[in-house]
N, C-alpha and C. Protein backbone atom coordinates (compact mmCIF):
# COMPACT_ATOMS: atom_id res chain seq x y z
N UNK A 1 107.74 74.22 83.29
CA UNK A 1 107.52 75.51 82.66
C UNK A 1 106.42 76.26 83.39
N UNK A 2 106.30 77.36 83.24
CA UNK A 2 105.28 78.29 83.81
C UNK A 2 104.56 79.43 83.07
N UNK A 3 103.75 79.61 83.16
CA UNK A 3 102.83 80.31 82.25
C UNK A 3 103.37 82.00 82.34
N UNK A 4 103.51 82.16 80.98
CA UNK A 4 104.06 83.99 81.58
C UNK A 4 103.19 84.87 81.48
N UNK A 5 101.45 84.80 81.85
CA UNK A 5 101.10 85.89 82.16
C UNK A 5 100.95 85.48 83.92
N UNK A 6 100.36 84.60 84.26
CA UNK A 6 100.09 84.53 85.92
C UNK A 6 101.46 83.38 86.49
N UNK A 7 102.57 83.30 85.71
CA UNK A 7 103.68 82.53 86.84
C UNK A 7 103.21 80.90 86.98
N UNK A 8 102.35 80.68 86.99
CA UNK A 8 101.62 79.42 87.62
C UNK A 8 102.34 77.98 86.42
N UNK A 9 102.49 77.42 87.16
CA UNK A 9 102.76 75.94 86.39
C UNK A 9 102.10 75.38 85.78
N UNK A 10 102.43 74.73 84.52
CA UNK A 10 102.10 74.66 83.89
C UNK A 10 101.31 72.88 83.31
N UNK A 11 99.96 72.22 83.29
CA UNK A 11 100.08 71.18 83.65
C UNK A 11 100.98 70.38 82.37
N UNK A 12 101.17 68.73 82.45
CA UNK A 12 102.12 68.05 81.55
C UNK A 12 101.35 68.21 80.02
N UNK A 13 100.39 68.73 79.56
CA UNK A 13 100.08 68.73 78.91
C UNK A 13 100.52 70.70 78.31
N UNK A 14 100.70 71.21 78.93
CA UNK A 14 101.26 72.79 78.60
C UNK A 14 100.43 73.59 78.50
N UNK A 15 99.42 73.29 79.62
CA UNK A 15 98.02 74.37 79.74
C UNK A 15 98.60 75.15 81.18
N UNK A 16 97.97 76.52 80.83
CA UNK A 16 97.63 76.76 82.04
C UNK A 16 96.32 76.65 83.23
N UNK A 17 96.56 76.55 84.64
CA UNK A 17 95.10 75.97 85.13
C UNK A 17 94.84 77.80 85.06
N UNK A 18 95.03 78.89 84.62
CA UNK A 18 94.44 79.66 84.89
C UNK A 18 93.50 79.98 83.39
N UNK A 19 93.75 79.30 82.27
CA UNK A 19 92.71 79.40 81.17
C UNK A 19 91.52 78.69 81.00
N UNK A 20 91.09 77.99 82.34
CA UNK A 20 90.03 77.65 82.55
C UNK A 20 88.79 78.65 82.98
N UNK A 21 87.55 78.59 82.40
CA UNK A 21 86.40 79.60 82.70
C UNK A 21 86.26 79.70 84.21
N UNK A 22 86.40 81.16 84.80
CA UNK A 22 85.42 80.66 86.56
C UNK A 22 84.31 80.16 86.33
N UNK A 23 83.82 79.61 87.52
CA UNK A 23 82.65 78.89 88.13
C UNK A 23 81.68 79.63 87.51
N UNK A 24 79.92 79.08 87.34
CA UNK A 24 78.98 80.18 87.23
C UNK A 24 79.25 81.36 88.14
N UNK A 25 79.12 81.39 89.14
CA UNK A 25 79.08 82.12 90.75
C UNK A 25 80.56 83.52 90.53
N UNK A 26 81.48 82.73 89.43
CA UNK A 26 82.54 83.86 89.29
C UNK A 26 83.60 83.57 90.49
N UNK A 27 83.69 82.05 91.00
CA UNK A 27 85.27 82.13 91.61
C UNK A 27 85.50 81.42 90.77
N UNK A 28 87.49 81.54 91.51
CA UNK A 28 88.29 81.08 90.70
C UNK A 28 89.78 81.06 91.37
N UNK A 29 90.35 80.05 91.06
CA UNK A 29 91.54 79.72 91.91
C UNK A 29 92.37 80.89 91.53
N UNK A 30 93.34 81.36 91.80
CA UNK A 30 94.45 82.29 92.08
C UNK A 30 95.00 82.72 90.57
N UNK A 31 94.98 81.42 89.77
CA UNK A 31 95.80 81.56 88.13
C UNK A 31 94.33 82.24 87.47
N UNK A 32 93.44 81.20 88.18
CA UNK A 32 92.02 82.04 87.06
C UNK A 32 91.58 83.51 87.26
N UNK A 33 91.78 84.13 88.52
CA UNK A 33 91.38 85.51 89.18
C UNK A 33 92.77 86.34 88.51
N UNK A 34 93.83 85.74 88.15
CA UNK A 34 95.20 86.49 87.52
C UNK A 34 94.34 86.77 86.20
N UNK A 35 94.34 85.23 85.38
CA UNK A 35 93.94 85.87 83.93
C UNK A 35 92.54 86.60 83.84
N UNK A 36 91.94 86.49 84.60
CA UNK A 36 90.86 87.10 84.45
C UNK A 36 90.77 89.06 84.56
N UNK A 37 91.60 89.09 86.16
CA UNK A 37 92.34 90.65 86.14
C UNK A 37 93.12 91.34 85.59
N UNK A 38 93.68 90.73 84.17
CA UNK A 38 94.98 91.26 83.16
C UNK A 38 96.31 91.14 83.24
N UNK A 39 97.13 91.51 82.29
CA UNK A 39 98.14 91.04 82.61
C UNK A 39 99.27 91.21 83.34
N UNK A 40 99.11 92.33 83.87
CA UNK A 40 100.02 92.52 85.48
C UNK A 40 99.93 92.26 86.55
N UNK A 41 98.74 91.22 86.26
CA UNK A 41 98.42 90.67 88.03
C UNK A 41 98.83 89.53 87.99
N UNK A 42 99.57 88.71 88.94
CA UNK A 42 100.03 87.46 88.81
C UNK A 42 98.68 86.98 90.07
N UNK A 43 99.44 85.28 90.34
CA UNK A 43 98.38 84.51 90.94
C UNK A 43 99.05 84.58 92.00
N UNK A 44 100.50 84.82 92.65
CA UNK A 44 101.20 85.37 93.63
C UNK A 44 100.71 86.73 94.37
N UNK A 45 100.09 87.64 93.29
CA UNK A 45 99.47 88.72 93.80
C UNK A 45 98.64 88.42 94.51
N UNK A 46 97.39 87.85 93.76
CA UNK A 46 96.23 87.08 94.50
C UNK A 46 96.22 86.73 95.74
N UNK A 47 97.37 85.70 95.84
CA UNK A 47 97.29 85.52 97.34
C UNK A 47 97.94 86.17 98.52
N UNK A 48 98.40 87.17 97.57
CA UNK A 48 99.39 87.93 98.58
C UNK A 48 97.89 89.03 99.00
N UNK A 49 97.51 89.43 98.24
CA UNK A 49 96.09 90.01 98.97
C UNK A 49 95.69 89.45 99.54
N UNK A 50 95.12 87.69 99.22
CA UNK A 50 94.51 87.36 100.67
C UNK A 50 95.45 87.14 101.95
N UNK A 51 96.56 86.91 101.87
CA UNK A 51 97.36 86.80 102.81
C UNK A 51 97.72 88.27 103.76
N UNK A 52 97.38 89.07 102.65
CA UNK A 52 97.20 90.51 104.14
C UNK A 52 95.76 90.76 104.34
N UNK A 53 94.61 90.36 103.70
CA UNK A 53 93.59 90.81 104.31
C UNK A 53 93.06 89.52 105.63
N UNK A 54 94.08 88.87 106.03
CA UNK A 54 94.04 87.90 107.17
C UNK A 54 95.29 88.87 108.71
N UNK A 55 95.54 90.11 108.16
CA UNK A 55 96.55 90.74 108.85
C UNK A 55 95.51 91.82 109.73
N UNK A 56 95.20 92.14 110.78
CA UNK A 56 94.46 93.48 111.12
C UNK A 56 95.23 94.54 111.03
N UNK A 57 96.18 94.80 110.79
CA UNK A 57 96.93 96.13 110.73
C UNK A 57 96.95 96.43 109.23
N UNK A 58 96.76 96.02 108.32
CA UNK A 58 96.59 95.56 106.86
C UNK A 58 95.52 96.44 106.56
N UNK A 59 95.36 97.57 105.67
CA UNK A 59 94.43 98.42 105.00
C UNK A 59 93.28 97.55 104.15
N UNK A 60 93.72 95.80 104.05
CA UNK A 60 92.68 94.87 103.23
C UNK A 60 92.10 94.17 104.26
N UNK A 61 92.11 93.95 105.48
CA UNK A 61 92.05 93.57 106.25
C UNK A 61 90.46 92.88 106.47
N UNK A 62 89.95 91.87 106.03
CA UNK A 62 88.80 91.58 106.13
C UNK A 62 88.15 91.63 104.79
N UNK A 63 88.89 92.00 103.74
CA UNK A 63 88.35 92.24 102.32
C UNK A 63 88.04 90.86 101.53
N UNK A 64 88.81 90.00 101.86
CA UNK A 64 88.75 88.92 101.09
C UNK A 64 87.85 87.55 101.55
N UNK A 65 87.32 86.97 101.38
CA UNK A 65 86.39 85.71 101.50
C UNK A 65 87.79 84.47 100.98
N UNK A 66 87.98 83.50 101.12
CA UNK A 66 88.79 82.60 100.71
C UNK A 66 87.53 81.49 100.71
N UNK A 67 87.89 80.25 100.20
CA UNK A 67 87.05 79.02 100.42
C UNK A 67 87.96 78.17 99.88
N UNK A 68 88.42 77.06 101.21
CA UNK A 68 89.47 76.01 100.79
C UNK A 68 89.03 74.21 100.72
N UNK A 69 89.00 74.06 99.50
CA UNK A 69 88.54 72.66 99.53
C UNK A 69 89.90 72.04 99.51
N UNK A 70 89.73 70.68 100.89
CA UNK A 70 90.90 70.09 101.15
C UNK A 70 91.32 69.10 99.61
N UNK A 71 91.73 68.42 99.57
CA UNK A 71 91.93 67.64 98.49
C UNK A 71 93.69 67.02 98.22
N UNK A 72 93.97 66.65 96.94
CA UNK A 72 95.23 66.12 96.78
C UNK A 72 96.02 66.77 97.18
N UNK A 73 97.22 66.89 97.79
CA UNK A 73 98.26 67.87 97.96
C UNK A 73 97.91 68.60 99.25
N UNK A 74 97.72 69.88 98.16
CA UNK A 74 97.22 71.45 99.41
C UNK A 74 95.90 71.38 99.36
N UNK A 75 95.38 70.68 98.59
CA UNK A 75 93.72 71.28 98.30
C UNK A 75 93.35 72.18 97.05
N UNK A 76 92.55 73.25 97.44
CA UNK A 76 92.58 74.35 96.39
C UNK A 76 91.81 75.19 97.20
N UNK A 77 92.06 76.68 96.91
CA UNK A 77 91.40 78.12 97.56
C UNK A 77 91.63 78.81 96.39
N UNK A 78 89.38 79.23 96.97
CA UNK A 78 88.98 79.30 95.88
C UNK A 78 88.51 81.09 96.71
N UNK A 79 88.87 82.18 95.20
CA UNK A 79 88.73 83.63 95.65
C UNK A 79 87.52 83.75 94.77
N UNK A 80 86.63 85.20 95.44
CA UNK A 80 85.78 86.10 94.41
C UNK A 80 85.99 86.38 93.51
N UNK A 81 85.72 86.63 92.43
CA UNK A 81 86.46 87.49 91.29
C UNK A 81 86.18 88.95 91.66
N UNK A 82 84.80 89.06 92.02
CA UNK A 82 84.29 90.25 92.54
C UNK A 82 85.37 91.03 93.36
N UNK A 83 85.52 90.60 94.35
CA UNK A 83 85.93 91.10 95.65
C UNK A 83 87.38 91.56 95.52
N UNK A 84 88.42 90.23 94.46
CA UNK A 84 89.63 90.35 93.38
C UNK A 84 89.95 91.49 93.17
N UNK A 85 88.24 91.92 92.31
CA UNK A 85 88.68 93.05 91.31
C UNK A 85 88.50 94.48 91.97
N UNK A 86 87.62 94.77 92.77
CA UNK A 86 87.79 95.73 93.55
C UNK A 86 89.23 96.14 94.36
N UNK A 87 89.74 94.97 95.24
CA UNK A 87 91.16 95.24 95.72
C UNK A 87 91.79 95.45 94.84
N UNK A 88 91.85 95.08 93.72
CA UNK A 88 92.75 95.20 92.44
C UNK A 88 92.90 96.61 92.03
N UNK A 89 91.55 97.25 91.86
CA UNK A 89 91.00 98.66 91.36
C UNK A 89 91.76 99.66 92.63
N UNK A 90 91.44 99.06 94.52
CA UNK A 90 91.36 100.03 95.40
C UNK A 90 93.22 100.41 95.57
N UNK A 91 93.92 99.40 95.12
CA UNK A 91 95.38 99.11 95.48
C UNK A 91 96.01 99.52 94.53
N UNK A 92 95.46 99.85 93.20
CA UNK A 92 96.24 100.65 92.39
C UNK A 92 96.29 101.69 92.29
N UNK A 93 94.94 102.39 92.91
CA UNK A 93 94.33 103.76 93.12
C UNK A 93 95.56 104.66 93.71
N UNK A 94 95.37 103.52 95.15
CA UNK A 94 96.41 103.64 96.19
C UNK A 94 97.95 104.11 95.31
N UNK A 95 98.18 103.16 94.62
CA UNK A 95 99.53 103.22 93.92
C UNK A 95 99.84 104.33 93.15
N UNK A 96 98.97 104.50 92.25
CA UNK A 96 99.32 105.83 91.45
C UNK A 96 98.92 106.64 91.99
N UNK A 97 98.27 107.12 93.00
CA UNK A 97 97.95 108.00 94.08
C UNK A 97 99.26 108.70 94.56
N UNK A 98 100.23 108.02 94.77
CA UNK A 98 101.47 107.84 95.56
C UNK A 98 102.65 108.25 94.83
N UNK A 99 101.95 108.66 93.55
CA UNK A 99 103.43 108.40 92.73
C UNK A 99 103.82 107.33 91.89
N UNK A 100 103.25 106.08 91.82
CA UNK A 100 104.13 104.72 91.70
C UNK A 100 103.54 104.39 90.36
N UNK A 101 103.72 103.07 89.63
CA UNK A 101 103.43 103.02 88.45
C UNK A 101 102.37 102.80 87.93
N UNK A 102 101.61 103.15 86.45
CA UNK A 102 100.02 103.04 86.31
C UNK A 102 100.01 101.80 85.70
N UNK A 103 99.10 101.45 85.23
CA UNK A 103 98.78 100.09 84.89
C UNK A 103 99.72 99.82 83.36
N UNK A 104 99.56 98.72 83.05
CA UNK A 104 100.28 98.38 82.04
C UNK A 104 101.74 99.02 81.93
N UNK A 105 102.82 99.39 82.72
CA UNK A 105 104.35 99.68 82.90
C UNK A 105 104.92 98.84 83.36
């Protein structure tokens, strides 16, 4: 099963890992930076931002900090919330700027 505000799987017990508190410092893996940014942001979003701000032709291009601790599996990468929520704010700007849809549609 998967959690229907951030997509993310769900552990055997039927939590999501994104209803865990961020860190003091305010990171937080991909499900936690979703619930934390509301409910139209998935944890797919998340990384799809960091995955273009690793692009130089990419308008995010350098925006994001990642930090990947190796571990079981994949590890885990760990985002700002800070840094999250700004791209979050600058990319919707962008969006309804454009025409496209406002928040909560």
């Amino acid at each position: 099963m998967t959690c229907r505000h951030c997509r993310s799987r769900l552990t055997p017990a039927g939590r999501c890992p994104g209803d865990t508190p961020l860190t003091r410092h305010r990171y937080g893996t991909a499900a936690q930076i979703a619930h934390a940014l509301g409910p139209d942001i998935t944890a797919a979003r998340v990384r799809d931002w960091a995955r273009r701000s690793r692009d130089p032709n990419d308008p995010l291009h350098g925006r994001v900090t990642t930090w990947h601790i190796p571990g079981r599996a994949r590890g885990t990468t760990w985002y700002d919330h800070q840094e999250m929520s700004t791209i979050e704010r600058d990319t919707r700007l962008t969006v309804e700027g454009r025409g496209g849809p406002t928040r909560g549609q």
